[in-house]
Protein backbone atom coordinates (compact mmCIF):
# COMPACT_ATOMS: atom_id res chain seq x y z
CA UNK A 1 92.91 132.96 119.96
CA UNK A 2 89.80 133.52 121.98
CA UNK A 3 86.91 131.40 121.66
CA UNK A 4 84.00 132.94 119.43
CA UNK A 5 80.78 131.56 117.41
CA UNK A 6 79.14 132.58 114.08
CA UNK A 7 75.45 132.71 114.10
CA UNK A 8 73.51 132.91 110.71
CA UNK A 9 70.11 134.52 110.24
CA UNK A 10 68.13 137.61 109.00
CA UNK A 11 68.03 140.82 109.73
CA UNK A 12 64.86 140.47 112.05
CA UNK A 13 66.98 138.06 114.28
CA UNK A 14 70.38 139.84 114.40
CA UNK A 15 69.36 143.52 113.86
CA UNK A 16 70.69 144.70 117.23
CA UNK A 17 73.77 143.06 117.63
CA UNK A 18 74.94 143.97 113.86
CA UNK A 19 73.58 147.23 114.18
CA UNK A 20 75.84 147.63 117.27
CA UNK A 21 78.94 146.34 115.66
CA UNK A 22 78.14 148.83 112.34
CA UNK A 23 77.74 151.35 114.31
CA UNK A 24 80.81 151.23 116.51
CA UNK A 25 83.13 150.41 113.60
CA UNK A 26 81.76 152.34 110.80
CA UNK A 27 79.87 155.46 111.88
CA UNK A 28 81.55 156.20 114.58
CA UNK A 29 85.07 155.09 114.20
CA UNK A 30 85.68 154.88 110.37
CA UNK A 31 82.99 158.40 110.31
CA UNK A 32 80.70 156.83 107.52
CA UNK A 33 77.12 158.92 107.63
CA UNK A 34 74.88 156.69 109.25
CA UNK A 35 72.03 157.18 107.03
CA UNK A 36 74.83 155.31 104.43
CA UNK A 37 75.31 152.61 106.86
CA UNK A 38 71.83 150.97 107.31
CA UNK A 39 70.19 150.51 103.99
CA UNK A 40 67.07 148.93 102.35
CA UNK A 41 69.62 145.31 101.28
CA UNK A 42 69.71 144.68 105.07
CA UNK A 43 66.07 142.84 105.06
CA UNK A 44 67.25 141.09 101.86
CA UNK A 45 70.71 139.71 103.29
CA UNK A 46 71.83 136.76 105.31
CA UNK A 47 73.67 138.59 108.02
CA UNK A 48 76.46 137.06 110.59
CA UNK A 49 77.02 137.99 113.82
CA UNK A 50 80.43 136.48 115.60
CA UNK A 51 79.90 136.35 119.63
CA UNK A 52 82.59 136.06 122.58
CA UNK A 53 82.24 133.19 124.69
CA UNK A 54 80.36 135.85 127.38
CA UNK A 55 77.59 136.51 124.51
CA UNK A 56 79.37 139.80 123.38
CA UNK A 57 78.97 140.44 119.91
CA UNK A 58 82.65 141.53 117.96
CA UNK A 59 81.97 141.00 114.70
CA UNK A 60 79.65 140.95 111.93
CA UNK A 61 79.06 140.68 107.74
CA UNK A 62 76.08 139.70 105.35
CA UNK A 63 75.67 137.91 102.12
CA UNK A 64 73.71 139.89 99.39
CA UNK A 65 70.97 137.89 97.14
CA UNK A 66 73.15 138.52 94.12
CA UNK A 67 76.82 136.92 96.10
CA UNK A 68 78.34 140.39 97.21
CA UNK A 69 79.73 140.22 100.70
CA UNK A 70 79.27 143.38 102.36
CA UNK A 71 79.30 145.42 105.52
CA UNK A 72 82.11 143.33 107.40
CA UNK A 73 82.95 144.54 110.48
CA UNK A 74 85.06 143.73 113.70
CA UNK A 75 85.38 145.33 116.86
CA UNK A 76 88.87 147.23 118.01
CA UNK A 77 89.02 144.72 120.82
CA UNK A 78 88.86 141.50 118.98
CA UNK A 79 90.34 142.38 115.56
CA UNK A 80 93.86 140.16 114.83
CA UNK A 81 91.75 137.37 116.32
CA UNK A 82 90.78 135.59 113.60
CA UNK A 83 86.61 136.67 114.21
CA UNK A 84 87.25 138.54 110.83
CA UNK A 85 88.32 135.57 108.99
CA UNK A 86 85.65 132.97 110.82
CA UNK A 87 83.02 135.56 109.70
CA UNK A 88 84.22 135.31 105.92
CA UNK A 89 84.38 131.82 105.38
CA UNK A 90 81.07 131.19 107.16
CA UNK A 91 79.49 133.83 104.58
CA UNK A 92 80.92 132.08 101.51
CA UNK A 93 79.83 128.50 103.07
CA UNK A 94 76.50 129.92 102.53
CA UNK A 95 77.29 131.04 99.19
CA UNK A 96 78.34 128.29 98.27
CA UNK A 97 75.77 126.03 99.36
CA UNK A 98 73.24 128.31 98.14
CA UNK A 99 74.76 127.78 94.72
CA UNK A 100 76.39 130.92 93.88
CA UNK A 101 79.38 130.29 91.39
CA UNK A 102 81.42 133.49 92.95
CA UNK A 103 80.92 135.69 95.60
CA UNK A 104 82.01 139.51 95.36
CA UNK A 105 82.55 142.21 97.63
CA UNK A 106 83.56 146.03 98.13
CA UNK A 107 86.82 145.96 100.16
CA UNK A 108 88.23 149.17 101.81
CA UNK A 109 91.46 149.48 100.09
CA UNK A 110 93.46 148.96 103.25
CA UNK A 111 92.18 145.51 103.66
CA UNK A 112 92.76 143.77 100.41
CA UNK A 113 95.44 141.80 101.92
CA UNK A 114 93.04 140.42 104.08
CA UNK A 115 90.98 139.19 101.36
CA UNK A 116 93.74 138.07 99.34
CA UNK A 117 95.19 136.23 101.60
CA UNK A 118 91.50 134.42 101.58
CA UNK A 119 91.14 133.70 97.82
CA UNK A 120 90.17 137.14 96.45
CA UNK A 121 91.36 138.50 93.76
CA UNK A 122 91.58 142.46 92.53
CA UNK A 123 88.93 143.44 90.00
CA UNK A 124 89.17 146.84 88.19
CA UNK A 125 90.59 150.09 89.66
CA UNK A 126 90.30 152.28 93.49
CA UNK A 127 87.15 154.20 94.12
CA UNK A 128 85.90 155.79 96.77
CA UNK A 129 82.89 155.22 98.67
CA UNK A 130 81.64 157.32 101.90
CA UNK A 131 85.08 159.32 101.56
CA UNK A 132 87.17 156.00 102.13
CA UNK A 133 89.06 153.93 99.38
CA UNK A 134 87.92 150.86 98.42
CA UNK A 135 88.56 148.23 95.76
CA UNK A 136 86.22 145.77 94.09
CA UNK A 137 87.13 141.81 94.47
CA UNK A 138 86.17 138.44 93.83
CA UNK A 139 86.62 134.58 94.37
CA UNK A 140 85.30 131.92 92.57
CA UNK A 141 83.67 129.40 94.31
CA UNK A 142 84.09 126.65 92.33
């Protein structure tokens, strides 16, 4: 497992890097519109931005005001390493801390094992958003 750290801050401070990361993953790999991809919430959000040891950036997510988890992404090169997982936790440390009871999020259908395997639990049925399948989930905090 290579070596990575989390920063935490707003969108001011980790525009670029997240930007990057969203960009490379969802607009161009995953072909989401990228007027879709960047959206008012950004400003509102505590984002996360997981860097390589060199000061690359691989990975990234946010925490909405109202506890929804959104816009996780990882790069080709360092997915499997756990950056995905070290992203997640650090968002619902926040959460937590923050006082939020449960925290939420939008999964693309093909990674709700990931999130199970984290706590998350299936709410409701499929849908699709920006022509891929996702499925709504949730963990309590408590």
């Amino acid at each position: 497992m290579s070596e990575h750290t989390i920063k935490l801050g707003d969108w001011a401070t980790l525009q670029a890097d997240a930007k990057l990361i969203r960009t490379e993953v969802f607009v161009e790999e995953q072909q989401v519109p990228a007027e879709l991809e960047m959206d008012d919430m950004d400003a509102l959000c505590l984002h996360a931005v997981a860097y390589e040891a060199d000061g690359t950036p691989i990975g990234t997510g946010r925490l909405l005001p109202d506890g929804h988890i959104g816009r996780m992404a990882v790069r080709k090169s360092a997915r499997g390493s756990g950056v995905g997982a070290a992203l997640l936790q650090a968002l619902m440390a926040q959460a937590r801390a923050r006082g939020d009871k449960l925290v939420a999020l939008s999964a693309q259908t093909h990674a709700a094992p990931f999130y199970q395997r984290h706590g998350f639990a299936i709410e409701g049925e499929e849908f699709y958003e920006a022509g891929i399948a996702h499925i709504n989930m949730q963990r309590n905090l408590g």
